[in-house]
Protein backbone atom coordinates (compact mmCIF):
# COMPACT_ATOMS: atom_id res chain seq x y z
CA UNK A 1 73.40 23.91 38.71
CA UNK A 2 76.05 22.42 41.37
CA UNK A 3 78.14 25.52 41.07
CA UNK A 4 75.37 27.46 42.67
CA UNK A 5 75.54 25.50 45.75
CA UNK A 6 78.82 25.78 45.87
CA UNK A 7 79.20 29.12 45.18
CA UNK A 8 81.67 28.70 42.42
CA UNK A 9 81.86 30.86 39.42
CA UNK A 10 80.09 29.84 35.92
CA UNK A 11 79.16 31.02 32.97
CA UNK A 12 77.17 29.52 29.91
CA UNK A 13 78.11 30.72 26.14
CA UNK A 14 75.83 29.83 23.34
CA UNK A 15 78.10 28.00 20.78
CA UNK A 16 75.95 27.20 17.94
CA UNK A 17 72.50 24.92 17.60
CA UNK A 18 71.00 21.47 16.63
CA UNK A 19 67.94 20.96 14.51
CA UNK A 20 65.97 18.95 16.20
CA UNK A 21 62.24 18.07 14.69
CA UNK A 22 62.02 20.92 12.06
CA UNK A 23 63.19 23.13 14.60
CA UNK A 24 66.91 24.97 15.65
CA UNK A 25 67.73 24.66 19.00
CA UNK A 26 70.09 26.83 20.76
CA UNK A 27 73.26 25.30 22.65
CA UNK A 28 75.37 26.26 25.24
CA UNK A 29 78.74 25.62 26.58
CA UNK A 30 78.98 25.76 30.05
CA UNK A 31 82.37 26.37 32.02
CA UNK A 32 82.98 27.09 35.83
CA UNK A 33 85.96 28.01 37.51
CA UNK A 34 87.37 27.75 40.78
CA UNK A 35 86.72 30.36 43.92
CA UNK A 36 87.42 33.93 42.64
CA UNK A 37 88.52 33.37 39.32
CA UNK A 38 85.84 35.25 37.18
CA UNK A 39 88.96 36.42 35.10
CA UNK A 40 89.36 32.81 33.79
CA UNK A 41 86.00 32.57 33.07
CA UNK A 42 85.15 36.03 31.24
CA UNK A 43 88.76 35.97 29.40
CA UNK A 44 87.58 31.77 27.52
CA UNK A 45 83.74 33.18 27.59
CA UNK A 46 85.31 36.47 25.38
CA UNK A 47 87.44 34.03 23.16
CA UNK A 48 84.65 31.69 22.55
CA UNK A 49 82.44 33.92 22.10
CA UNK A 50 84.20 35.53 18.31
């Protein structure tokens, strides 16, 4: 993941799931934020997350 390299904050949330050949397949949405801004991130992660 670029944010890694970077060193920026990110989180993934699942937010629901595809079948795909017979089977259900998680997804996830994926956010990052800028440099020390975990608050943005955990505050839309929590909201998405109900």
């Amino acid at each position: 993941m670029p944010a890694n390299l970077a060193g920026l904050p990110a989180i993934s949330v699942p937010c629901g799931s595809v079948k795909e050949g017979g089977a259900e397949l998680p997804i996830g949405f994926q956010m990052t934020a800028p440099h020390f801004r975990e608050d943005l991130l955990l505050k839309t992660g929590f909201a998405l997350g109900k």
